[in-house]
Structure formats: C-alpha cells, structure tokens
C-alpha atoms as a PDB file:
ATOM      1  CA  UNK A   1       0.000   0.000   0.000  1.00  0.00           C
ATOM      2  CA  UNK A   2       1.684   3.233  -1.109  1.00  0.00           C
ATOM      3  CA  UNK A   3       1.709   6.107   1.447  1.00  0.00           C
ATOM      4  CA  UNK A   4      -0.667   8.877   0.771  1.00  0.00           C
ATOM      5  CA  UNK A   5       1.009  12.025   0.556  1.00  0.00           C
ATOM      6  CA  UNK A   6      -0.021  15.891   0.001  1.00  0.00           C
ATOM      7  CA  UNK A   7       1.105  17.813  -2.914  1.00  0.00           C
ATOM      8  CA  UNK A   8       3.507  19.427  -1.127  1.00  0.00           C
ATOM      9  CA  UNK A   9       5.249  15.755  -0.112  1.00  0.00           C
ATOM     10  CA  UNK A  10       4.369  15.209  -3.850  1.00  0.00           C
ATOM     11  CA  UNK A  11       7.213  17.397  -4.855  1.00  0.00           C
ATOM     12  CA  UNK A  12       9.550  16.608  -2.542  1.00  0.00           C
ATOM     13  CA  UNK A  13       8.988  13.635  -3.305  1.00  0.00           C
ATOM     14  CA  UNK A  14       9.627  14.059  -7.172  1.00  0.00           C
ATOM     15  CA  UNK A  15      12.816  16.462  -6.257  1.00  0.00           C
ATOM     16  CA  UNK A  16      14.067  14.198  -4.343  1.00  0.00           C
ATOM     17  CA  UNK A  17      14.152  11.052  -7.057  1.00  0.00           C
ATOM     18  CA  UNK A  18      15.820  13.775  -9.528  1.00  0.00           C
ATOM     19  CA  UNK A  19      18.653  13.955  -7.162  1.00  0.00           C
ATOM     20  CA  UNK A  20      18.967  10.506  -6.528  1.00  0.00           C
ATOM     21  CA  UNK A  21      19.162   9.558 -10.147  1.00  0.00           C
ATOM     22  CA  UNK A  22      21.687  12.428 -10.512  1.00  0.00           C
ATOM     23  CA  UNK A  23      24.036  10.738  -7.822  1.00  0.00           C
ATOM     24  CA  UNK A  24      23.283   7.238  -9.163  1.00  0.00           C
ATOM     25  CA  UNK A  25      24.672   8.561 -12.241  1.00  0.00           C
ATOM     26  CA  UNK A  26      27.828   9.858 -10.604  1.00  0.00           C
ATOM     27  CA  UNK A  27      28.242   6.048  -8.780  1.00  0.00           C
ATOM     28  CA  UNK A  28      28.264   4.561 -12.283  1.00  0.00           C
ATOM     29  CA  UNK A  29      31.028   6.642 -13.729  1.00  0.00           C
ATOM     30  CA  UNK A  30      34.395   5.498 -14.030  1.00  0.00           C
ATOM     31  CA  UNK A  31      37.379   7.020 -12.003  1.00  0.00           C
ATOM     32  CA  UNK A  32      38.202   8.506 -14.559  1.00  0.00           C
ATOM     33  CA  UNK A  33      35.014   9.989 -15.782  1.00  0.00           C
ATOM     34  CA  UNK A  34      34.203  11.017 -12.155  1.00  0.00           C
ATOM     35  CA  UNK A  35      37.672  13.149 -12.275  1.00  0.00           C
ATOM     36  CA  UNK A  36      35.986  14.981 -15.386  1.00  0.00           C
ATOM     37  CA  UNK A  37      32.995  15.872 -12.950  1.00  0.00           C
ATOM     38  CA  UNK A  38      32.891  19.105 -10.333  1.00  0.00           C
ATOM     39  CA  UNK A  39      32.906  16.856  -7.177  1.00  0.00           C
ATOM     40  CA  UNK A  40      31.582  20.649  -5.584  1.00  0.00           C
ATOM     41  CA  UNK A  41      28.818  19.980  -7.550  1.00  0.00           C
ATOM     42  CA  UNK A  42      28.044  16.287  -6.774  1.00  0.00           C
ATOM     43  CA  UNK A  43      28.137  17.166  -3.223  1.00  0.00           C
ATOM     44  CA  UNK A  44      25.945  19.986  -3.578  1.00  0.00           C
ATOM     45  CA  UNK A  45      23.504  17.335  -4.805  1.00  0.00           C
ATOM     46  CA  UNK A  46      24.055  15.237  -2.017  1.00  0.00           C
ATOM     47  CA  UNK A  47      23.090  17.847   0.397  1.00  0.00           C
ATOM     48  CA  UNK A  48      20.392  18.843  -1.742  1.00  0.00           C
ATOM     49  CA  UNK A  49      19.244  15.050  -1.637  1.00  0.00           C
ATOM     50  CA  UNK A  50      19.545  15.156   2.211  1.00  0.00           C
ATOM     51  CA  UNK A  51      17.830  18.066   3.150  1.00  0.00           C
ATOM     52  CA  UNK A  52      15.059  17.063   0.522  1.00  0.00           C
ATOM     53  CA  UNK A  53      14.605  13.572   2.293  1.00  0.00           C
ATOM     54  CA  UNK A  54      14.785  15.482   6.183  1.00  0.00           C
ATOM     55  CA  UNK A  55      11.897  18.142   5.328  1.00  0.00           C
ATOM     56  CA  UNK A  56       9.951  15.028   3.742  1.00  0.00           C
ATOM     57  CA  UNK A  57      10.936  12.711   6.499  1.00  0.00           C
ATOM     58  CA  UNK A  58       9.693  15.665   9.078  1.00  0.00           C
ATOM     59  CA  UNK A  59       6.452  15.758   7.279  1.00  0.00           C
ATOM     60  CA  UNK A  60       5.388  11.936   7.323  1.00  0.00           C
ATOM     61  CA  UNK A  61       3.050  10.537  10.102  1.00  0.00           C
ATOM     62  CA  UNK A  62       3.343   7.666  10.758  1.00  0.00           C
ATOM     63  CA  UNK A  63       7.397   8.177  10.232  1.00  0.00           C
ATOM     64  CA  UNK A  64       8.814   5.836   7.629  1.00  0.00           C
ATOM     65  CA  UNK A  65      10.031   2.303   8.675  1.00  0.00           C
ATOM     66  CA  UNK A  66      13.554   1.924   7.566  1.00  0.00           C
ATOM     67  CA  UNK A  67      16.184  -1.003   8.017  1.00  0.00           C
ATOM     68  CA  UNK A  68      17.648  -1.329  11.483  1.00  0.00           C
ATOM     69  CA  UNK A  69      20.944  -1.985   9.484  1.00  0.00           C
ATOM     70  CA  UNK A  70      20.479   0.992   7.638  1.00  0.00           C
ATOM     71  CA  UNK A  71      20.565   3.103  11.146  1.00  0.00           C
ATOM     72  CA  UNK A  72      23.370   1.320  12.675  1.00  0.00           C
ATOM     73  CA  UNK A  73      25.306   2.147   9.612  1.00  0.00           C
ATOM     74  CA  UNK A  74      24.158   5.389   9.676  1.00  0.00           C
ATOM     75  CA  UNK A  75      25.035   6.486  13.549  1.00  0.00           C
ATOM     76  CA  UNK A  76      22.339   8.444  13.926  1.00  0.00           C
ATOM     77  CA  UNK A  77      18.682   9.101  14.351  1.00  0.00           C
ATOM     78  CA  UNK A  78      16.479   9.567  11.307  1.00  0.00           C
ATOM     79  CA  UNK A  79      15.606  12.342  12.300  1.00  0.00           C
ATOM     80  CA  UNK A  80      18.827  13.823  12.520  1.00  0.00           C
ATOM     81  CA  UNK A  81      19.356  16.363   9.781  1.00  0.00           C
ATOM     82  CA  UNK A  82      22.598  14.434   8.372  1.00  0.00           C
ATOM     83  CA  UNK A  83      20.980  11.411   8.712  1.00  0.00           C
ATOM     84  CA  UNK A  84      19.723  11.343   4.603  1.00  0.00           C
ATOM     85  CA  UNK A  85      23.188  11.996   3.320  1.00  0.00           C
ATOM     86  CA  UNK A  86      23.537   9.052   1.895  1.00  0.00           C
ATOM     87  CA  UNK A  87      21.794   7.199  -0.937  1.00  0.00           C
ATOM     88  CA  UNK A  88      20.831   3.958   0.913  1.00  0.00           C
ATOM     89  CA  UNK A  89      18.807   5.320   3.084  1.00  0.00           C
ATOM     90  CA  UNK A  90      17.035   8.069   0.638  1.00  0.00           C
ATOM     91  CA  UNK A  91      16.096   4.873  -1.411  1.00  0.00           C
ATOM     92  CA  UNK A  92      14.635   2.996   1.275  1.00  0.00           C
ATOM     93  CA  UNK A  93      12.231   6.323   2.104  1.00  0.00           C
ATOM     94  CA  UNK A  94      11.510   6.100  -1.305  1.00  0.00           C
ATOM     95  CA  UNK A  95      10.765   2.499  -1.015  1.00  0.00           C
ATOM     96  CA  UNK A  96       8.548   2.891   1.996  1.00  0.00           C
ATOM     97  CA  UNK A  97       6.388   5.972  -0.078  1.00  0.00           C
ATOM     98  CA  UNK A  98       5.672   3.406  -2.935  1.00  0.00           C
ATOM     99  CA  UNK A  99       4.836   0.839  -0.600  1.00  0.00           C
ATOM    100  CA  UNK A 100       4.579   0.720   3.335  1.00  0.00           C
ATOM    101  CA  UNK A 101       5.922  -2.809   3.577  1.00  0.00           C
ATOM    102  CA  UNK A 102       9.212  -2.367   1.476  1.00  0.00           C
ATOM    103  CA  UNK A 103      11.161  -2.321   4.504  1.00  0.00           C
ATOM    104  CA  UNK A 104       9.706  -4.606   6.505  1.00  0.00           C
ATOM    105  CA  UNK A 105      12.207  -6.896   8.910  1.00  0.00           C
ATOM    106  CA  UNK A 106      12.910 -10.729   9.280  1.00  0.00           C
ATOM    107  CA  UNK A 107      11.790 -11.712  12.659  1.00  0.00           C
ATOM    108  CA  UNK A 108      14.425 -12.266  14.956  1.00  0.00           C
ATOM    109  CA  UNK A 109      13.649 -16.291  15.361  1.00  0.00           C
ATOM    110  CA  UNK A 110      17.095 -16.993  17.749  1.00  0.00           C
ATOM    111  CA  UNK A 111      16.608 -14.416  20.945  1.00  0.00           C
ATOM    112  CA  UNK A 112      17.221 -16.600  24.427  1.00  0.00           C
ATOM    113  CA  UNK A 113      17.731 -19.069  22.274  1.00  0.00           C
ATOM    114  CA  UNK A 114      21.204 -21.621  23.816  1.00  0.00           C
ATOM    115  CA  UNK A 115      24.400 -22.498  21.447  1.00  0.00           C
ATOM    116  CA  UNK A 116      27.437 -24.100  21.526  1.00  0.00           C
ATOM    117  CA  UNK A 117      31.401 -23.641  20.781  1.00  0.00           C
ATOM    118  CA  UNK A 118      33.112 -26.691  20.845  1.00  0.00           C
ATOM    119  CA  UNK A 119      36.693 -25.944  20.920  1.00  0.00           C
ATOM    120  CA  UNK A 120      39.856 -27.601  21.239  1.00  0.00           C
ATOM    121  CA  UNK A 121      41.792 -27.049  24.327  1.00  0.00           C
ATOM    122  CA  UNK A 122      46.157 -27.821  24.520  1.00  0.00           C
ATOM    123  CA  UNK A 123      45.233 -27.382  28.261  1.00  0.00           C
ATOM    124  CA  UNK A 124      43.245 -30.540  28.296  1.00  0.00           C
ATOM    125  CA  UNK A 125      43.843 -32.382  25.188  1.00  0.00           C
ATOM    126  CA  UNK A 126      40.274 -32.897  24.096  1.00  0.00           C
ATOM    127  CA  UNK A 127      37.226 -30.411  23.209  1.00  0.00           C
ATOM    128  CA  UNK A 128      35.865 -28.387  25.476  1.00  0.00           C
ATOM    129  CA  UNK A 129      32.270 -26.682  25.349  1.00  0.00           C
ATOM    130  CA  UNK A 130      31.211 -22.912  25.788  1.00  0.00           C
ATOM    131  CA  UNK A 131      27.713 -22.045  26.417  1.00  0.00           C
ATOM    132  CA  UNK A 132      26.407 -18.993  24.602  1.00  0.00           C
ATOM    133  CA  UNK A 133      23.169 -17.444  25.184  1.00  0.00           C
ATOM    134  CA  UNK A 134      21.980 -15.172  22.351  1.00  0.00           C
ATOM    135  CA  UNK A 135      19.941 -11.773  24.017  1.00  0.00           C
ATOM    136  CA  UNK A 136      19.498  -8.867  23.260  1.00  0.00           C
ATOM    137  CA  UNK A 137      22.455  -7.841  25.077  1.00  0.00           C
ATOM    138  CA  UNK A 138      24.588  -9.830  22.963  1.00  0.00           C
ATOM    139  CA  UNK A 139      25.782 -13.221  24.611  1.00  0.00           C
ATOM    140  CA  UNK A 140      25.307 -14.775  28.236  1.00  0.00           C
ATOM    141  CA  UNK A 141      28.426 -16.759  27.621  1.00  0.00           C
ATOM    142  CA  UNK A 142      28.483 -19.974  30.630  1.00  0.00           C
ATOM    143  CA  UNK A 143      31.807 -22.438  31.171  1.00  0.00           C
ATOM    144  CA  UNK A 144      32.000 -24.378  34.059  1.00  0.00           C
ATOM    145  CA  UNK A 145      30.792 -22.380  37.178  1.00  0.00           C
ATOM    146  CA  UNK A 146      31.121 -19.033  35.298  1.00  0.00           C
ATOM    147  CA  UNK A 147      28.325 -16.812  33.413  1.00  0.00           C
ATOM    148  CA  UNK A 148      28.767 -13.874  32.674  1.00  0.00           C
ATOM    149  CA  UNK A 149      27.049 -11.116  29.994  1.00  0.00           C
ATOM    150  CA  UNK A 150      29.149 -10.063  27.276  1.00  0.00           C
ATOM    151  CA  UNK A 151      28.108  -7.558  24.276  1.00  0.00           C
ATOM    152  CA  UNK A 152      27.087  -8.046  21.050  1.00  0.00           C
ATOM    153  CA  UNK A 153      30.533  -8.935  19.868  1.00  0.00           C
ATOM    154  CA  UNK A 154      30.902 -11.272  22.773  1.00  0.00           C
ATOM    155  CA  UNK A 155      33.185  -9.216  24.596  1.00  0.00           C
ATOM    156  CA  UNK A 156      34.591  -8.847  27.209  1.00  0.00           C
ATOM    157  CA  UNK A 157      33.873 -12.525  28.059  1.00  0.00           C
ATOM    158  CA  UNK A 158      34.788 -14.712  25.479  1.00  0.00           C
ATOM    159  CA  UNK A 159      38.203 -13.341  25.234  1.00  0.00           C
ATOM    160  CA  UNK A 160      38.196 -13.957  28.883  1.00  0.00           C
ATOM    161  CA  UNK A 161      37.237 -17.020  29.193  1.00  0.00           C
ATOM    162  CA  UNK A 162      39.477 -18.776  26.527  1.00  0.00           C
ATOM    163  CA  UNK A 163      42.447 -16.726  27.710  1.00  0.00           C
ATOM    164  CA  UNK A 164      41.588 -18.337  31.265  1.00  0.00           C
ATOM    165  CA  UNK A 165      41.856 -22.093  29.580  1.00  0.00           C
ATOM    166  CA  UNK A 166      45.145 -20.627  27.548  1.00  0.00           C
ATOM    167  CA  UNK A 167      43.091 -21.174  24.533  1.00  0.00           C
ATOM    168  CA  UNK A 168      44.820 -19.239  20.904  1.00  0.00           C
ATOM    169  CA  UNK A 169      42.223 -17.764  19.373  1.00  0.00           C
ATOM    170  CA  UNK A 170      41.810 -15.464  16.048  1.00  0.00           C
ATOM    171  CA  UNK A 171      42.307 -11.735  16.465  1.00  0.00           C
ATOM    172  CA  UNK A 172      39.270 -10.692  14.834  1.00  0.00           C
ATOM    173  CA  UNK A 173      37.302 -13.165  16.788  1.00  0.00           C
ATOM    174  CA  UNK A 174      34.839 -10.328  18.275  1.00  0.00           C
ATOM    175  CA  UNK A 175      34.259  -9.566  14.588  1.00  0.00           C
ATOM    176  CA  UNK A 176      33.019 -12.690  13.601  1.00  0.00           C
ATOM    177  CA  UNK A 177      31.134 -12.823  16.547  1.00  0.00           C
ATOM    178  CA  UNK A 178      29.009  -9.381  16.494  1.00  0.00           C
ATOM    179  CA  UNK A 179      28.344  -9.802  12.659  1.00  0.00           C
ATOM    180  CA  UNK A 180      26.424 -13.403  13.778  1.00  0.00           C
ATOM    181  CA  UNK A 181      24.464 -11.732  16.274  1.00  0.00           C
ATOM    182  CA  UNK A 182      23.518  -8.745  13.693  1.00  0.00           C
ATOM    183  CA  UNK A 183      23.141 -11.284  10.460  1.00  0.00           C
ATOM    184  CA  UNK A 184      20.673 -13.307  13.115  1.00  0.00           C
ATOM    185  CA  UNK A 185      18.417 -10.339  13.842  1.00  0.00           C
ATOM    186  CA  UNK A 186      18.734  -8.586  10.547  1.00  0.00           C
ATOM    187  CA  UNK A 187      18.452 -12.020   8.442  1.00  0.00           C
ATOM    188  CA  UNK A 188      15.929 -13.770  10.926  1.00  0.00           C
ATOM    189  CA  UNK A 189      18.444 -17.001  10.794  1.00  0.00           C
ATOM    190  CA  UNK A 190      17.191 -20.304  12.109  1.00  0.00           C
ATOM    191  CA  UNK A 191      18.687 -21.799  14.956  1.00  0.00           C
ATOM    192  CA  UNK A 192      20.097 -24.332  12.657  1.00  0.00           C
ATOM    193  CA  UNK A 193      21.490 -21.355  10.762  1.00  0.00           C
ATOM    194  CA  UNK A 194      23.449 -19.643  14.035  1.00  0.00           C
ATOM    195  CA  UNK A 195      24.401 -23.036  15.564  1.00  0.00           C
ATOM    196  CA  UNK A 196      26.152 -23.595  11.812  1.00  0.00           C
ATOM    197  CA  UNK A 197      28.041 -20.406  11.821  1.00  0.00           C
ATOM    198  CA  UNK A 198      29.024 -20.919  15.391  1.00  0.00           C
ATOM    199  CA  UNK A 199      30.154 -24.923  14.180  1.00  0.00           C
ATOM    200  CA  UNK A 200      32.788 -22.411  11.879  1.00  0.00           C
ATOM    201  CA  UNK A 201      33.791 -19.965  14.478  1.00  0.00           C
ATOM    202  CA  UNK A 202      34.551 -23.210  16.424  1.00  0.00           C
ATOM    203  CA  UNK A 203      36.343 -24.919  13.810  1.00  0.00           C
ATOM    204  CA  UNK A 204      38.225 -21.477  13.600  1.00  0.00           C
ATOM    205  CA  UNK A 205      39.421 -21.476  17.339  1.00  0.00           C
ATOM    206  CA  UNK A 206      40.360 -24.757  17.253  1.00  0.00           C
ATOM    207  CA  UNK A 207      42.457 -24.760  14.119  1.00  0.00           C
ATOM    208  CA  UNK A 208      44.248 -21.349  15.665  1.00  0.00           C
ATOM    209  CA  UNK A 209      44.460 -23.739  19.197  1.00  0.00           C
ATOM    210  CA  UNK A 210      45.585 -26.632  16.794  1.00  0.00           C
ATOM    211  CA  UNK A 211      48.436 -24.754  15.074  1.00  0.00           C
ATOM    212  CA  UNK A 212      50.233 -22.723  18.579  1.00  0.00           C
ATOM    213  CA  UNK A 213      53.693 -23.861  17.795  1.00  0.00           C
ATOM    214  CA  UNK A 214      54.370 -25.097  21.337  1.00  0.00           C
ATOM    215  CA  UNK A 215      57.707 -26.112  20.287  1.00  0.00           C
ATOM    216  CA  UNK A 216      59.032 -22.824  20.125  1.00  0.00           C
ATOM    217  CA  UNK A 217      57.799 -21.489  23.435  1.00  0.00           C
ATOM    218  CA  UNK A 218      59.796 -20.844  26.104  1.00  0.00           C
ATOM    219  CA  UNK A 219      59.529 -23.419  29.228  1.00  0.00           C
ATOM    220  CA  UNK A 220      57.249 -22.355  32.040  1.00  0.00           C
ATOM    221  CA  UNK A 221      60.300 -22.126  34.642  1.00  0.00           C
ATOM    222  CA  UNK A 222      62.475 -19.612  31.867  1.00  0.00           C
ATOM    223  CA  UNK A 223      61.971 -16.118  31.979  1.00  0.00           C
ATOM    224  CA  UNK A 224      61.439 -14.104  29.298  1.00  0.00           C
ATOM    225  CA  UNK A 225      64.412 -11.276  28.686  1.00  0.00           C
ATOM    226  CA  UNK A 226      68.125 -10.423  27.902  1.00  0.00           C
ATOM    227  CA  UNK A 227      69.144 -11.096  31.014  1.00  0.00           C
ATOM    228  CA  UNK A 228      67.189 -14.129  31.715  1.00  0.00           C
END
C-alpha cells in the first residue's frame, strides 16, 4: 500500500528522485570519468538530496520504517538532519512511499535461544564446550561455574574465558562474533542457521588452538628477557 502524501510531499517527493538519479549517475562513472565531474557539484547534490529527504521525512506521520541496518550504519537518528546523506537510506524512504511494507524486517527467530562452541583445548587435550546465550544484550556466555554477559561482539567474556583455559584464538574473533548476532536479527536465521556459523567460528578457534607452535615457546620455569 503506497503512502498517501499531500502535494507538497508530492514534490519533494519528485525532487528528491531527480537527485537521486543524478548521484546514481555519478556512482556509475568510471574514475576517470568522475575526475571529469565538479565533485563541488556532486556534493551539492548530495546535500540537496539530504535536506530534501529530512523536510519530507519531518512531514510523514506515521514516520517511515527503515532497516535497522540501515541506522546502525548510519550512527544516527532519522531524524537527525545528516541522517539522509547518503543514498541507501534516501532509497529505502523512497521504497517505503511506494509501498509501506518495502522495509519490513525478518523476525528475529534466535533471541534466548542456547548455542554451543566446541573448541579444542592444549590445556586438556580434548574439546571443550562454551555455552552462549543469544539476548538482546549480545551473549550470556556460561563455562564451568562461570556466566557472565558479554556484548554483542561477545566481549569482554569470550576473550576472557578462553584466555583463562590458555586457549589461541583469532584476532578478529569479536568480529566474527558481532556480525552473527547482527546477520541473526537482521536475516531472521534459524537456529540451525546460528548453531552452523558458530560450528565455523569453532572450527576457527580450534584450528588457531591446533596450530600454537608449542615447540618454540619458552619453558614455564624460563623467563622471558636479555638477562634471563
């Protein structure tokens, strides 16, 4: 169902998909056609574009449902003046005007739901499990008598936790980790899906775990240093 709008929001409306397809146009060029082009005057569009899309955005009750990814990205507020400098979310208003379902969500199936990382352990010479609760927090992460809340990116705790077991782990680890929880929401992903991606991350530890070269590190009793 498309929104109904005045004629007022009628011509912001059409002003507003002139600029679009103006910058659109710019995106397509090659480097080298773009250095041909007054970049003060592609940016004048752009602000053009986003103060078009604020004044219509202003204007609209109910306000427009955008992507939650689309905000994240952004940093801001919708209704933050700067907040429409930027094509994605200009198109997804535009989206919304045409039809008030465009940017409807996945529903977030995985919320309290429990997973697992199996990793492999030097300390103890076999797997060992890690208990993650999905919230929306980020991750109730449980091993042995601890639980503890970590963010979205599983952090503080995971690190933590396989630090405390002497575990080598990835160094974008937290990486892998937040863009899960976000894919989960954003993508409504199974349980089956999550617990899969986790199976990787897992493999992913335990491979780094796998590989330490032991061999090379100093004995316990040594001490590190010139002097040593």
């Amino acid at each position: 169902m498309r929104v109904e709008l005045s004629p007022e929001q009628k011509k912001l409306r059409k002003l507003l998909k002139v600029k679009v397809a103006e910058i659109l146009d710019f995106l397509s060029l090659t480097r080298e056609e773009r250095r041909s082009q007054s970049y003060e005057k592609i940016e004048k569009v752009y602000e053009e574009m986003g103060s078009t899309a604020h004044k219509l955005h202003l204007t609209l009750d109910p306000k427009p449902k955008l992507h939650r990814e689309t905000i994240r990205i952004r940093g801001m507020k919708p209704e933050h003046p700067e907040f429409y400098h930027h094509v994605r979310p200009v198109e997804e208003l535009l989206n919304y005007l045409d039809n008030i379902n465009a940017n409807d969500e996945p529903e977030d199936q995985t919320l309290g739901k429990t997973f697992h990382l199996d990793v492999y352990t030097r300390k103890w010479g076999h797997y060992d499990r890690y208990t993650l609760i999905r919230n929306e927090e980020g991750w109730l992460i449980q091993h042995m008598s601890q639980s503890e809340q970590a963010g979205r990116d599983a952090e503080p705790i995971l690190s933590y936790v396989l630090r405390h077991d002497h575990v080598s782990y990835p160094r974008n680890l937290s990486s892998i980790m937040e863009d899960i929880w976000y894919r989960a929401a954003e993508e409504g992903l199974t349980e089956e899906q999550v617990q899969g991606m986790l199976k990787e991350v897992s493999e992913w530890i335990s491979m780094t775990e796998q590989n330490y070269p032991s061999h090379i590190a100093l004995k316990k009793n040594k001490q590190k240093g010139y002097f040593s």
